[in-house]
C-alpha atoms as a PDB file:
ATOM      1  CA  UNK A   1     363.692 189.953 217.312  1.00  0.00           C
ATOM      2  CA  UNK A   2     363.092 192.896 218.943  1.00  0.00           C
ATOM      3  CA  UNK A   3     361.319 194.855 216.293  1.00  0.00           C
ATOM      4  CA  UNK A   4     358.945 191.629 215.991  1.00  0.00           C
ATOM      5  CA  UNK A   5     358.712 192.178 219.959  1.00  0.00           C
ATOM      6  CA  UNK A   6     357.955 195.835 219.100  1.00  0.00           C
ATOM      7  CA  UNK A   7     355.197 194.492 216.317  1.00  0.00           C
ATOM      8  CA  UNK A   8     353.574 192.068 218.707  1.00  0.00           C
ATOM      9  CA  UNK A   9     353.587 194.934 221.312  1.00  0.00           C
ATOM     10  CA  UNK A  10     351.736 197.452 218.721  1.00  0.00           C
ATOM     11  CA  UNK A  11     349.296 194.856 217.555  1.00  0.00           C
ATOM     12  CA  UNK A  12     348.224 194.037 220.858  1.00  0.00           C
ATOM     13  CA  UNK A  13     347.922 197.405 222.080  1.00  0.00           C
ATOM     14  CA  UNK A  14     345.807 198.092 218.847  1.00  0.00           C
ATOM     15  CA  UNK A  15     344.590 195.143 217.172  1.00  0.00           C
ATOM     16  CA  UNK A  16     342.332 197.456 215.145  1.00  0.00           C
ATOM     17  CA  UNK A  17     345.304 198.633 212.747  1.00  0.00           C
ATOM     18  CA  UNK A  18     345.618 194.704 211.929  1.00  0.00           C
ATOM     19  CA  UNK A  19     342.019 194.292 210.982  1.00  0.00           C
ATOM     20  CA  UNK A  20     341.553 197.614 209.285  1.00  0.00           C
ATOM     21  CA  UNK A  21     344.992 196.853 206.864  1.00  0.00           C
ATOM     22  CA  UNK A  22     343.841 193.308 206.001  1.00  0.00           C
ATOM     23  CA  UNK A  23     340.307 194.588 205.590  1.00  0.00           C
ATOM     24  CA  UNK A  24     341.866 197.048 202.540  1.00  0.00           C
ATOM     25  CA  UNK A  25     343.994 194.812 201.351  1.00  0.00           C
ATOM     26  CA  UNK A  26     341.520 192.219 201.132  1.00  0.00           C
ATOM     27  CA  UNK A  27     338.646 194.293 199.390  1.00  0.00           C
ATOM     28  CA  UNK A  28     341.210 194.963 196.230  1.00  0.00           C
ATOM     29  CA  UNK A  29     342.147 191.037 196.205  1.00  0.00           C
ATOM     30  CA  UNK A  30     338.489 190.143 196.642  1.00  0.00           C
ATOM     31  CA  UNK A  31     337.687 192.434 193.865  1.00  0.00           C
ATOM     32  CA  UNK A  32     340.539 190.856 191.673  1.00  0.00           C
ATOM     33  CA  UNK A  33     339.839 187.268 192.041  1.00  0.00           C
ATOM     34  CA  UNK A  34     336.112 187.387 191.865  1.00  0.00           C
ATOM     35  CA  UNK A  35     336.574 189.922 188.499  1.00  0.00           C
ATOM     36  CA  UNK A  36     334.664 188.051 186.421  1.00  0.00           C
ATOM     37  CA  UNK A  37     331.481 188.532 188.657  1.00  0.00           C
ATOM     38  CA  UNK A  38     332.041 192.026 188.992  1.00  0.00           C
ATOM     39  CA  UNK A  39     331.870 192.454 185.282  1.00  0.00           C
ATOM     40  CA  UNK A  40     328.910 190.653 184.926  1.00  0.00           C
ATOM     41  CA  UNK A  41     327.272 193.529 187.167  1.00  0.00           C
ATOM     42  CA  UNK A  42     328.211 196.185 185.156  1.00  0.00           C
ATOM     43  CA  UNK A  43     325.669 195.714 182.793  1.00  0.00           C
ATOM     44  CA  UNK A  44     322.980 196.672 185.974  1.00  0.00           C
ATOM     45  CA  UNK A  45     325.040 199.393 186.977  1.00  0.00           C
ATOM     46  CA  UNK A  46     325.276 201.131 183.781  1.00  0.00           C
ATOM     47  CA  UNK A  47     321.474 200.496 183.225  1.00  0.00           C
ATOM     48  CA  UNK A  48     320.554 202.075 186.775  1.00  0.00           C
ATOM     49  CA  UNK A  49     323.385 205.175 185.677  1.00  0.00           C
ATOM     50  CA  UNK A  50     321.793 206.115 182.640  1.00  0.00           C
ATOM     51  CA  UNK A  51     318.234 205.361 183.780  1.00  0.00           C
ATOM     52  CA  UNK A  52     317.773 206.367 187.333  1.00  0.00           C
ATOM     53  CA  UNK A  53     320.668 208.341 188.281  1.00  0.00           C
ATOM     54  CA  UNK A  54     321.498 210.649 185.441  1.00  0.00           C
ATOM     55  CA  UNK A  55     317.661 211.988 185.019  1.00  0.00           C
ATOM     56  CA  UNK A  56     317.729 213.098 188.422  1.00  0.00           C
ATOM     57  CA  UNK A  57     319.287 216.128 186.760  1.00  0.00           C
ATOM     58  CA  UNK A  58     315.297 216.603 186.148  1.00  0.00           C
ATOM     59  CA  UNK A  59     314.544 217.218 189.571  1.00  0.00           C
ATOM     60  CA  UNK A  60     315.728 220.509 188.586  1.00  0.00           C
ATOM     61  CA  UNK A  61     312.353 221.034 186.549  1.00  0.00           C
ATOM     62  CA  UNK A  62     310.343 220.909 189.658  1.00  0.00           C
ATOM     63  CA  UNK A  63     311.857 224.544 190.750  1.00  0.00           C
ATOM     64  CA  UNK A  64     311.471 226.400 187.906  1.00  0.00           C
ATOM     65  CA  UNK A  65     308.526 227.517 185.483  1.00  0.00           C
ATOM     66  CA  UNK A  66     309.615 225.992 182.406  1.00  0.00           C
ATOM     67  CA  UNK A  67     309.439 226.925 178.504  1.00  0.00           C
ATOM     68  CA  UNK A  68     310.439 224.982 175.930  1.00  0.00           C
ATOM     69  CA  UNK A  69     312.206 228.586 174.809  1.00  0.00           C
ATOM     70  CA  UNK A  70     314.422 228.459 177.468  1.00  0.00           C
ATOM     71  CA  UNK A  71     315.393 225.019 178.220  1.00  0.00           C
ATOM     72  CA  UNK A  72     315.921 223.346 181.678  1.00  0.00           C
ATOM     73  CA  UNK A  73     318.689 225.920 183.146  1.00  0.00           C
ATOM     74  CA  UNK A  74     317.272 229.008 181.156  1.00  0.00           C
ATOM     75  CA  UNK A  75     313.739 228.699 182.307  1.00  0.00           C
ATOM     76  CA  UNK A  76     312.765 231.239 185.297  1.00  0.00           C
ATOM     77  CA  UNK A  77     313.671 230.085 188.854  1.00  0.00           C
ATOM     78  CA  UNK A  78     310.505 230.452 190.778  1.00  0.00           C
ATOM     79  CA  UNK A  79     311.747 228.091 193.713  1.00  0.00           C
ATOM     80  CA  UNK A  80     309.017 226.592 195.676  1.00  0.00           C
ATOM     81  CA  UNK A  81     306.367 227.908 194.297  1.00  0.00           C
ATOM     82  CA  UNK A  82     304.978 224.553 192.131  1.00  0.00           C
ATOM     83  CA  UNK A  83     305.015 222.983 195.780  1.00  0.00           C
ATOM     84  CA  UNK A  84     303.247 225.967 197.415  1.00  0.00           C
ATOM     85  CA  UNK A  85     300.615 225.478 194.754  1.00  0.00           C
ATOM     86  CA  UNK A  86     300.714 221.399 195.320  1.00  0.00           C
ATOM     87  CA  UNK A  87     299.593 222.041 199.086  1.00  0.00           C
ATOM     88  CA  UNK A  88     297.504 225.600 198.484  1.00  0.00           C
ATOM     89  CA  UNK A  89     294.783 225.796 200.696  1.00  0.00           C
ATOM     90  CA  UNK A  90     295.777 223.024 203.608  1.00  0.00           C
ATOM     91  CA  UNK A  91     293.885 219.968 204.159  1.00  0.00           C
ATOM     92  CA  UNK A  92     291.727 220.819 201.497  1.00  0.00           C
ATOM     93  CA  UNK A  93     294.658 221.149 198.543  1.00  0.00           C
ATOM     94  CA  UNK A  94     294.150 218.291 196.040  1.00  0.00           C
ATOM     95  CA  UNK A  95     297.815 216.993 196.985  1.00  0.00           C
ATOM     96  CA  UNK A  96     296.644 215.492 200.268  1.00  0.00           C
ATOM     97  CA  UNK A  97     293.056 213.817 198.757  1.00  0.00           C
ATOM     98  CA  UNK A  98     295.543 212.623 195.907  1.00  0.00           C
ATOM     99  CA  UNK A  99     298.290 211.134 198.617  1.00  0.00           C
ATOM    100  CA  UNK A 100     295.358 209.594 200.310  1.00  0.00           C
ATOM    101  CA  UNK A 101     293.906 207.724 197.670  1.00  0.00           C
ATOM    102  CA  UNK A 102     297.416 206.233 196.749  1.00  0.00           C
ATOM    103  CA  UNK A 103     298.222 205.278 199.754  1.00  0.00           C
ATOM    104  CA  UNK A 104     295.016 203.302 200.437  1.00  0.00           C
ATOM    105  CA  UNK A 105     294.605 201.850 197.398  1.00  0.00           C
ATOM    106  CA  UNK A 106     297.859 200.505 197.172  1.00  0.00           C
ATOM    107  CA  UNK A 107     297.887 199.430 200.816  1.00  0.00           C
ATOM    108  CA  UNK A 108     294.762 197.496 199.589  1.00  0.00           C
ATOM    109  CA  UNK A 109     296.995 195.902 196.782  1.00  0.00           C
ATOM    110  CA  UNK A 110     299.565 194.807 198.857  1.00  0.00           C
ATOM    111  CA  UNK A 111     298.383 193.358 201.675  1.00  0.00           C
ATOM    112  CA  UNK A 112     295.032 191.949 200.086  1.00  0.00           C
ATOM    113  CA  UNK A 113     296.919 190.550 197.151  1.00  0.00           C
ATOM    114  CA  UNK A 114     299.906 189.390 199.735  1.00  0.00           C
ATOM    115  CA  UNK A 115     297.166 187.546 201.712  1.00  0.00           C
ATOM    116  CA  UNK A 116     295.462 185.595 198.787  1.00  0.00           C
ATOM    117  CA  UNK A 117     298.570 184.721 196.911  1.00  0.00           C
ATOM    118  CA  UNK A 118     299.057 183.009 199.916  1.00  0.00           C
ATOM    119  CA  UNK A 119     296.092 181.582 200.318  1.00  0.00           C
ATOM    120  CA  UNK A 120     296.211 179.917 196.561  1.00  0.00           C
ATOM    121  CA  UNK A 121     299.659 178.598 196.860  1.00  0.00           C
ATOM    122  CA  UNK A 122     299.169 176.746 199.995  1.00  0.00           C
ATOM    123  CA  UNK A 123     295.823 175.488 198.659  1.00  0.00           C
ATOM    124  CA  UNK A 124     297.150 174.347 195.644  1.00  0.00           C
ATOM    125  CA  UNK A 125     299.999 172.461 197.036  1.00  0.00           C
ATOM    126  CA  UNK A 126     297.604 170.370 199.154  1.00  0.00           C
ATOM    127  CA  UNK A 127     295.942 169.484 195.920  1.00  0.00           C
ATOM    128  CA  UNK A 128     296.737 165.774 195.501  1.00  0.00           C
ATOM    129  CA  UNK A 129     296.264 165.511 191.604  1.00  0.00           C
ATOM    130  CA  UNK A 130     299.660 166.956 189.816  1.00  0.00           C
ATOM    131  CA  UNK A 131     297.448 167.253 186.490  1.00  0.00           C
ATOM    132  CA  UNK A 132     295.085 169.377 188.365  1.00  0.00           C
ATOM    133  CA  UNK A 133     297.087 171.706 189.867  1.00  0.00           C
ATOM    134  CA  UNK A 134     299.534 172.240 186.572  1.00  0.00           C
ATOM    135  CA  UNK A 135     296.217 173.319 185.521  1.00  0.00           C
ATOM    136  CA  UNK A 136     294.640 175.689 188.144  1.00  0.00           C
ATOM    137  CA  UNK A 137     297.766 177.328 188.288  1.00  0.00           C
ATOM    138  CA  UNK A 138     297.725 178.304 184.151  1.00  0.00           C
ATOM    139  CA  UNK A 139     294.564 179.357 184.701  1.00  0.00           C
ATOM    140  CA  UNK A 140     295.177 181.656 187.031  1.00  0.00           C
ATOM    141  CA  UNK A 141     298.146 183.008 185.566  1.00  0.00           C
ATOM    142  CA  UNK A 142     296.794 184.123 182.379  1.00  0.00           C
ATOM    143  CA  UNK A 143     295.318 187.282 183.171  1.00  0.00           C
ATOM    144  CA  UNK A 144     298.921 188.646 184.231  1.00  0.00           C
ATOM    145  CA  UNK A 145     299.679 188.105 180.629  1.00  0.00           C
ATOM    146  CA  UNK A 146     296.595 189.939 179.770  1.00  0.00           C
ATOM    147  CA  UNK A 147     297.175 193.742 178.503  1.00  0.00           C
ATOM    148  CA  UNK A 148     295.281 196.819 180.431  1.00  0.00           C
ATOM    149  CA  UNK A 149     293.716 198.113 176.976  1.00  0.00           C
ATOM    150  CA  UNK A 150     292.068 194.268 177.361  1.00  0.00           C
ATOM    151  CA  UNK A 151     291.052 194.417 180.593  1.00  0.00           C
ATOM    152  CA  UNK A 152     289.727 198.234 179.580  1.00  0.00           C
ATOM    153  CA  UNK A 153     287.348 196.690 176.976  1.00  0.00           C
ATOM    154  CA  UNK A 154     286.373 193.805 179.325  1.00  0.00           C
ATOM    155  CA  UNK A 155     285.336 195.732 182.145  1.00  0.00           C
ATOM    156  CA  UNK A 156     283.230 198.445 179.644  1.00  0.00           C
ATOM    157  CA  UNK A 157     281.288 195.697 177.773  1.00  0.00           C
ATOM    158  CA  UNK A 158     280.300 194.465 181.220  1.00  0.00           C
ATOM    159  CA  UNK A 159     279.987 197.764 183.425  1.00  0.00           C
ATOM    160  CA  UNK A 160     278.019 199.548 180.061  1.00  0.00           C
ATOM    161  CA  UNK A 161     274.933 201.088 181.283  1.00  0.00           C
ATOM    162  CA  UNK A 162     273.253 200.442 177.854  1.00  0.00           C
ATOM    163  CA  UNK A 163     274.190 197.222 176.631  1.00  0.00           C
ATOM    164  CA  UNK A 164     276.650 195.843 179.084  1.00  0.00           C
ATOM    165  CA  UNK A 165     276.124 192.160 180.658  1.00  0.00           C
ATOM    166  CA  UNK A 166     275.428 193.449 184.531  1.00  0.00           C
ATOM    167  CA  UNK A 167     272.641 195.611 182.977  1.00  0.00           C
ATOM    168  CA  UNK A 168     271.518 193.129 180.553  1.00  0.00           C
ATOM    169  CA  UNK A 169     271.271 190.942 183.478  1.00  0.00           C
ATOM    170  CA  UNK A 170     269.152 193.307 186.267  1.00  0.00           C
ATOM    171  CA  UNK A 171     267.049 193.698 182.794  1.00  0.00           C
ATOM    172  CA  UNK A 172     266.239 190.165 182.455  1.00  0.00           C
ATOM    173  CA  UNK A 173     265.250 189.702 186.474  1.00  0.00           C
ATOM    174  CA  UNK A 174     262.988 192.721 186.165  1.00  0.00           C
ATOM    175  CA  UNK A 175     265.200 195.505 187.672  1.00  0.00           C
ATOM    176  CA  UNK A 176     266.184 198.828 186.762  1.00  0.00           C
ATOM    177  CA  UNK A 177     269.660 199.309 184.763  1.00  0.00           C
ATOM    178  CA  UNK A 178     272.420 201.224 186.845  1.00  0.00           C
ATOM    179  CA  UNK A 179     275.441 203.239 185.303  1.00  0.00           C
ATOM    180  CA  UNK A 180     278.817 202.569 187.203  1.00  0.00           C
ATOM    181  CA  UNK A 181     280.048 205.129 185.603  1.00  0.00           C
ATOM    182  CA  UNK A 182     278.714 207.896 187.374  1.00  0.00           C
ATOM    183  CA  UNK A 183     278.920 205.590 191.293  1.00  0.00           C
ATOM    184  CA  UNK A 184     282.409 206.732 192.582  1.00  0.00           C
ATOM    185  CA  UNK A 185     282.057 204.907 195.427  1.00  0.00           C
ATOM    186  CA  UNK A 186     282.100 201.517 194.068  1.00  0.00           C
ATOM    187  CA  UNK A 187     284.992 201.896 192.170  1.00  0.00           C
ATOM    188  CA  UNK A 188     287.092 201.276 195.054  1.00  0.00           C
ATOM    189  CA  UNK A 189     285.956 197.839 194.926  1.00  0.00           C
ATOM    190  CA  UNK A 190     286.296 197.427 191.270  1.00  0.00           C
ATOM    191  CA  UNK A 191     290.068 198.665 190.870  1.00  0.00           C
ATOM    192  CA  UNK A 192     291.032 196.483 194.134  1.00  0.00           C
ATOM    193  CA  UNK A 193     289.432 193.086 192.377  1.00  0.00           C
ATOM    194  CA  UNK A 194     290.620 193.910 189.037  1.00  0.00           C
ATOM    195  CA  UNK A 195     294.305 194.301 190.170  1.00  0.00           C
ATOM    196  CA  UNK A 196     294.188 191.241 192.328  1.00  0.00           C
ATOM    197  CA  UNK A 197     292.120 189.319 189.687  1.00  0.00           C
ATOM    198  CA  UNK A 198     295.292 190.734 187.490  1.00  0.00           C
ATOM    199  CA  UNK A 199     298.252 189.823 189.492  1.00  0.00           C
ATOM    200  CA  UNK A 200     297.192 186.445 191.560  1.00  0.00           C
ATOM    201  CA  UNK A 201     298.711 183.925 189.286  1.00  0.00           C
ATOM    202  CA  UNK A 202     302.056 185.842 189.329  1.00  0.00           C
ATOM    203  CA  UNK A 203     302.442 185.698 193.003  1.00  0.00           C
ATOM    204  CA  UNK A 204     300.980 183.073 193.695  1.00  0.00           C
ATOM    205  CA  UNK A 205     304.034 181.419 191.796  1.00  0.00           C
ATOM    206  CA  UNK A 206     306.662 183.282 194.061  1.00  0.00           C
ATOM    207  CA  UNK A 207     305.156 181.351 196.760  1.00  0.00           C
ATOM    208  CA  UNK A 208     304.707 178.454 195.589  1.00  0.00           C
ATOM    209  CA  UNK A 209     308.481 178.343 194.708  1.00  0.00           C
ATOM    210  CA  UNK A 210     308.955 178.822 198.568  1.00  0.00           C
ATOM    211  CA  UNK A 211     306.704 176.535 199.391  1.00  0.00           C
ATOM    212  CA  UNK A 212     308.263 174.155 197.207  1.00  0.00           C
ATOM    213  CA  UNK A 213     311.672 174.779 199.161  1.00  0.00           C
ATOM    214  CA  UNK A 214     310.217 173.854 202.615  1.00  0.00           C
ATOM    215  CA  UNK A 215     312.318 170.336 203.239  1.00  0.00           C
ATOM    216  CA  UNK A 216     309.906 167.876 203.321  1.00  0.00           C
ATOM    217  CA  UNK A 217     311.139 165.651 206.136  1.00  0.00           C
ATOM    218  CA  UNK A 218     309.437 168.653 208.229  1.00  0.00           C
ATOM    219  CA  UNK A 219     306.295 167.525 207.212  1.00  0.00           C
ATOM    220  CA  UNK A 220     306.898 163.390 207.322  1.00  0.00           C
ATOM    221  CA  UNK A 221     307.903 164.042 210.844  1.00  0.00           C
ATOM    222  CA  UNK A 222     304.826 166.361 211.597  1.00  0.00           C
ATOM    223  CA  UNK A 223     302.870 163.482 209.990  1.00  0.00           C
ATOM    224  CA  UNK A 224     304.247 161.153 212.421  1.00  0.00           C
ATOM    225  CA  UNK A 225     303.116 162.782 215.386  1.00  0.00           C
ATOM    226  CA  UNK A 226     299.772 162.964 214.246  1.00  0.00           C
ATOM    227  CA  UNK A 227     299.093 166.247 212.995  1.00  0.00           C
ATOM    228  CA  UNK A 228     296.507 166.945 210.256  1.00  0.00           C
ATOM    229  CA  UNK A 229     296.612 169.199 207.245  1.00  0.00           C
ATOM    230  CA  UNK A 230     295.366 172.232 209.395  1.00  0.00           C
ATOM    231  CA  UNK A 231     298.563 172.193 211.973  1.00  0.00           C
ATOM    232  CA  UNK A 232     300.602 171.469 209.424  1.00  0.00           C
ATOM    233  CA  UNK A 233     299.724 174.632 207.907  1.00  0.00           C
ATOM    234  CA  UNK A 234     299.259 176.944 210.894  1.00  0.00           C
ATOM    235  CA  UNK A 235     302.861 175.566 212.536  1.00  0.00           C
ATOM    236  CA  UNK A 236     304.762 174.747 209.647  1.00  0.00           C
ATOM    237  CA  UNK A 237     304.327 176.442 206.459  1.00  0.00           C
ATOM    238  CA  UNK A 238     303.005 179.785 207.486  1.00  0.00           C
ATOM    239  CA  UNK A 239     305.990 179.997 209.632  1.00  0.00           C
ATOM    240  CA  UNK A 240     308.214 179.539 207.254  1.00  0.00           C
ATOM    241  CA  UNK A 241     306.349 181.540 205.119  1.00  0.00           C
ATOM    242  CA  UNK A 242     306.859 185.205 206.875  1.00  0.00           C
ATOM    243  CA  UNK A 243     310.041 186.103 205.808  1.00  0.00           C
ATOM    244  CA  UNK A 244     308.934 185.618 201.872  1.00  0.00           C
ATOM    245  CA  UNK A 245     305.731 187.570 203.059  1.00  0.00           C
ATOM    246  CA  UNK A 246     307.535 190.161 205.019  1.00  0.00           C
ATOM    247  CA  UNK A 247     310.064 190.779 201.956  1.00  0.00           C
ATOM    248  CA  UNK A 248     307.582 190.809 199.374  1.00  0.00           C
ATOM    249  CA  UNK A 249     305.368 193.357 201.126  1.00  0.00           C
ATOM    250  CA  UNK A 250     308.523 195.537 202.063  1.00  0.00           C
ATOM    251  CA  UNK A 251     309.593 195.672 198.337  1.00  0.00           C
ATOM    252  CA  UNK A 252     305.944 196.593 197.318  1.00  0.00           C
ATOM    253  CA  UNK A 253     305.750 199.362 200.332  1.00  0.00           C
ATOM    254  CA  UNK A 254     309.078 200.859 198.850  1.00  0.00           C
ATOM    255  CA  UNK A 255     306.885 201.615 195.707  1.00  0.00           C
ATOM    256  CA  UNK A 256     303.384 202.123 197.877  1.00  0.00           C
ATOM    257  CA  UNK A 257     303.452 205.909 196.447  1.00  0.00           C
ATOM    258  CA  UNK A 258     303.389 204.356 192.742  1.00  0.00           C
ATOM    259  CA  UNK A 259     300.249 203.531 192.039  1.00  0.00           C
ATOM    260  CA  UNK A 260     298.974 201.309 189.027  1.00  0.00           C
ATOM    261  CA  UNK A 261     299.120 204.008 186.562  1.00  0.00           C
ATOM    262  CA  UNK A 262     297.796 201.449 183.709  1.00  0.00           C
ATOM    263  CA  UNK A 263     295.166 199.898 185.840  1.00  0.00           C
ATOM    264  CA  UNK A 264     293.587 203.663 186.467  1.00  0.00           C
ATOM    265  CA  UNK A 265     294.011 205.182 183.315  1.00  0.00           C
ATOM    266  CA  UNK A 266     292.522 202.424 181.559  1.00  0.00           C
ATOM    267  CA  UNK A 267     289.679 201.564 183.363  1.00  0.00           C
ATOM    268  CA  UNK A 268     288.318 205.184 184.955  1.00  0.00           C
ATOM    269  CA  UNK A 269     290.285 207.216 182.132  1.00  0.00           C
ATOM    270  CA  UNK A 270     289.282 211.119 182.213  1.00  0.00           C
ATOM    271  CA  UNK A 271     285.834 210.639 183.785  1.00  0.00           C
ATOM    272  CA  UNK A 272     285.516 213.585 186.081  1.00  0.00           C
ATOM    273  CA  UNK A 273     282.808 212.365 188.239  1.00  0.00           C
ATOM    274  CA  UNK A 274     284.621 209.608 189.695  1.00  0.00           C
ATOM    275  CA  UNK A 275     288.008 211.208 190.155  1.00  0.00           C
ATOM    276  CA  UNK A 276     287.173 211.589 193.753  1.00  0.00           C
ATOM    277  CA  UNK A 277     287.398 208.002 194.849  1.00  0.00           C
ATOM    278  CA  UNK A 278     290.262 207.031 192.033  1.00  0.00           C
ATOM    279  CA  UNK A 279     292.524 209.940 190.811  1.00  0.00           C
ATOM    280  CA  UNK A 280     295.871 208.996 192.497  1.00  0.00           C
ATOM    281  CA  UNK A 281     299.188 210.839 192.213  1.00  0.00           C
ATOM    282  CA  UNK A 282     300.193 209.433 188.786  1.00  0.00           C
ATOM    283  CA  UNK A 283     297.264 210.111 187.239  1.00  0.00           C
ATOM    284  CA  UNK A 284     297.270 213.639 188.156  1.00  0.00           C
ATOM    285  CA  UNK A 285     300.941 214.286 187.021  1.00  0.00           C
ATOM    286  CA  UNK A 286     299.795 212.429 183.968  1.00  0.00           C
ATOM    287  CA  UNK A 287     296.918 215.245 183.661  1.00  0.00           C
ATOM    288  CA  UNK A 288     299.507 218.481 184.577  1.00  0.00           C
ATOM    289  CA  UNK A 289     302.038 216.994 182.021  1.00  0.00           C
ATOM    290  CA  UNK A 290     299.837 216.341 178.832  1.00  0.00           C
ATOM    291  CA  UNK A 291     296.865 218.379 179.720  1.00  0.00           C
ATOM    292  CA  UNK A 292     298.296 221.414 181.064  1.00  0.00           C
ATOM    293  CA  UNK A 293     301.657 220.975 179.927  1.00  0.00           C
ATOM    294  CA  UNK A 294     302.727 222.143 183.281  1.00  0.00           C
ATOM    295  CA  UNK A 295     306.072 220.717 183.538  1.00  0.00           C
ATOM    296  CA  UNK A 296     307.267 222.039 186.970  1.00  0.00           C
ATOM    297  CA  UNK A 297     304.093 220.937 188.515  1.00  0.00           C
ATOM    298  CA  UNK A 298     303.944 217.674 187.278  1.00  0.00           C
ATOM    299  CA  UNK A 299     307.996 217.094 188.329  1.00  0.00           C
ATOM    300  CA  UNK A 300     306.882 218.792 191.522  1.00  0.00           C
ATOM    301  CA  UNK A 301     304.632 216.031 192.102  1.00  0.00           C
ATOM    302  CA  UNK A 302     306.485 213.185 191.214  1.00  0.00           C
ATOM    303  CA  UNK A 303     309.677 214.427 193.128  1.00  0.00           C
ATOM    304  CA  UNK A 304     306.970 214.665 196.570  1.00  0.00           C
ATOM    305  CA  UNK A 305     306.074 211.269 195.649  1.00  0.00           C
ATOM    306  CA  UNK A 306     309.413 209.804 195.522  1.00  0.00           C
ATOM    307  CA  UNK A 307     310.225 211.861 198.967  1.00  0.00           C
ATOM    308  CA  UNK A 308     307.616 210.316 200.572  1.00  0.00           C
ATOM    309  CA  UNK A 309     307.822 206.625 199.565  1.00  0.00           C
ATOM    310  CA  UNK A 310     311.440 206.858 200.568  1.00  0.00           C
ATOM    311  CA  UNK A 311     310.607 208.077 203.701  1.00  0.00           C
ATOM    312  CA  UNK A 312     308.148 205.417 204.071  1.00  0.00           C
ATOM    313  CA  UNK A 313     310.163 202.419 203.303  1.00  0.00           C
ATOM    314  CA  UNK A 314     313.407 203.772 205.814  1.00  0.00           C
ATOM    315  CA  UNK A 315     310.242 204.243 208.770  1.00  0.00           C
ATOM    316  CA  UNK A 316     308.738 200.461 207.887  1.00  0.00           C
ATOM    317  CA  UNK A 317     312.537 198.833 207.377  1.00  0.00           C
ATOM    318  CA  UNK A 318     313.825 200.524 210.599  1.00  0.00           C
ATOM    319  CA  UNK A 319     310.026 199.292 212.661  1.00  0.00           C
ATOM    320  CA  UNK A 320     310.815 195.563 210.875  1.00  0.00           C
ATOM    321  CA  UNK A 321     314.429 195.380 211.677  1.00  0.00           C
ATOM    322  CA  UNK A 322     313.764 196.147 215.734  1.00  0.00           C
ATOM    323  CA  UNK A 323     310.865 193.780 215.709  1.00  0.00           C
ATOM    324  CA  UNK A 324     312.549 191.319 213.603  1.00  0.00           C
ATOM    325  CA  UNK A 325     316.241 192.135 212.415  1.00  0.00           C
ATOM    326  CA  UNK A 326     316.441 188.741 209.962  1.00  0.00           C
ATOM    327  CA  UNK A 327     313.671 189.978 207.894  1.00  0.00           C
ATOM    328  CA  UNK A 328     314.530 193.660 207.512  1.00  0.00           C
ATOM    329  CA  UNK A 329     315.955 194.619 204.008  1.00  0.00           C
ATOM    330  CA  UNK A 330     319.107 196.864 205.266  1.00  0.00           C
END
């Protein structure tokens, strides 16, 4: 009795201890009854080992001037001098037009694309015919499916200052032909229409599927207190909407510093005269790598690239979890 008195006594001084010993007795029991699950994980975490955390080893690359001689830990150690050359000459080094034109471009992707994937699922789910919609919604979906080498040949036999259909076309009204190929400035517009063209369909399923999981006594009971289509929308399912939204566009902002690699190479390739509006940081390692064979540079780049979308999705998590902690991510 009295070393249960003594117990009681020590517990109540420290509850803590209690918590703490059940808490590590409980993980190991956890983990034992639930083993099954756990193994069926292990199949991701050996994937992300091999693939994402053993080539980190390469980081290594991006501090050295490499030879193929050599090897990786034989090569000269130069230390930061493939990032000194990255940001020579300030505000006028390629690195920061380069980070710019990611940024922006993929900013456009995300939010633009966020916004009309939207827009199309809630439009077709107020489409009354089932037939219809099934419809509209393969439609739209099918250029997702569609390779980049496609969309490559698409866009040139339109876009073609000699024979393409837009010149064709200002032929046959009695203008002059123009050559996109030399405009940098439109090709902002171009990339941001062909990637959202691309990728509609695809999320415009992903929010659909949430749409679809909005109970639907919410809107019978709207219904009965008279309000239309338009209030249903604005009060019901855009509310219920922003945590789908908010996720999606934090997962995109975590790769914002990725840009479409295929979409870029593809359609704008290694034409010089509009690399100032659409060379972006993958297309430049891309360059350094196979061009130059510049290892260091190239995994100098990519490492300042991952550094900085990191950053970037910690700043935008931490903002969204203060404003909002149900929707952050961590």
């Amino acid at each position: 009795n009295s070393m249960k008195k003594a117990q009681a006594i020590t517990t109540a001084a420290d509850p803590g201890s209690t918590i703490r010993k059940k808490k590590k007795v409980g993980f190991f029991r956890e983990l034992y009854q639930h083993r099954v699950l756990y193994l069926m994980t292990l199949p991701a975490i050996v994937f992300f080992v091999i693939f994402s955390y053993i080539p980190m080893v390469g980081i290594y690359y991006a501090f050295i001037n490499y030879n193929y001689v050599d090897g990786l830990f034989s090569s000269p150690f130069v230390g930061l001098a493939n990032f000194q050359y990255l940001f020579h000459g300030g505000w006028n080094s390629p690195i920061w037009r380069l980070t710019k034109n990611t940024v922006l471009y993929n900013l456009a992707f995300i939010f633009l694309g966020n916004f009309l994937q939207c827009f199309v699922a809630i439009l077709l789910t107020e489409i009354p015919s089932k037939k219809y919609r099934r419809v509209t919604q393969s439609l739209i979906l099918l250029p997702y499916f569609i390779s980049y080498v496609v969309v490559n040949a698409m866009a040139y036999n339109i876009l073609n200052s000699e024979y393409g259909a837009l010149n064709t076309l200002l032929k046959a009204i009695g203008m002059d032909p123009v050559n996109v190929y030399t405009m940098p400035n439109v090709w902002p517009g171009i990339l941001v229409f062909v990637n959202i063209w691309k990728g509609l369909g695809y999320g415009t399923v992903v929010y659909l599927a949430a749409i679809m999981g909005i109970d639907r006594e919410i809107y019978e009971a709207a219904k009965i207190d008279g309000c239309n289509i338009f209030q249903e929308i604005r009060h019901i399912t855009l509310p219920l909407l922003k945590p789908t939204f908010i996720m999606l566009v934090l997962f995109a902002l975590g790769g914002i510093m990725r840009g479409q690699f295929e979409l870029f190479y593809q359609l704008v390739g290694r034409s010089g005269q509009l690399f100032a509006t659409t060379d972006i940081l993958d297309t430049y390692i891309y360059r350094a790598l196979t061009i130059n064979f510049n290892v260091g540079l190239s995994s100098a780049s990519g490492l300042y690239q991952s550094l900085f979308g990191f950053v970037l999705i910690l700043t935008v998590n931490h903002i969204v979890k203060r404003v909002n902690p149900e929707n952050a991510l961590f």
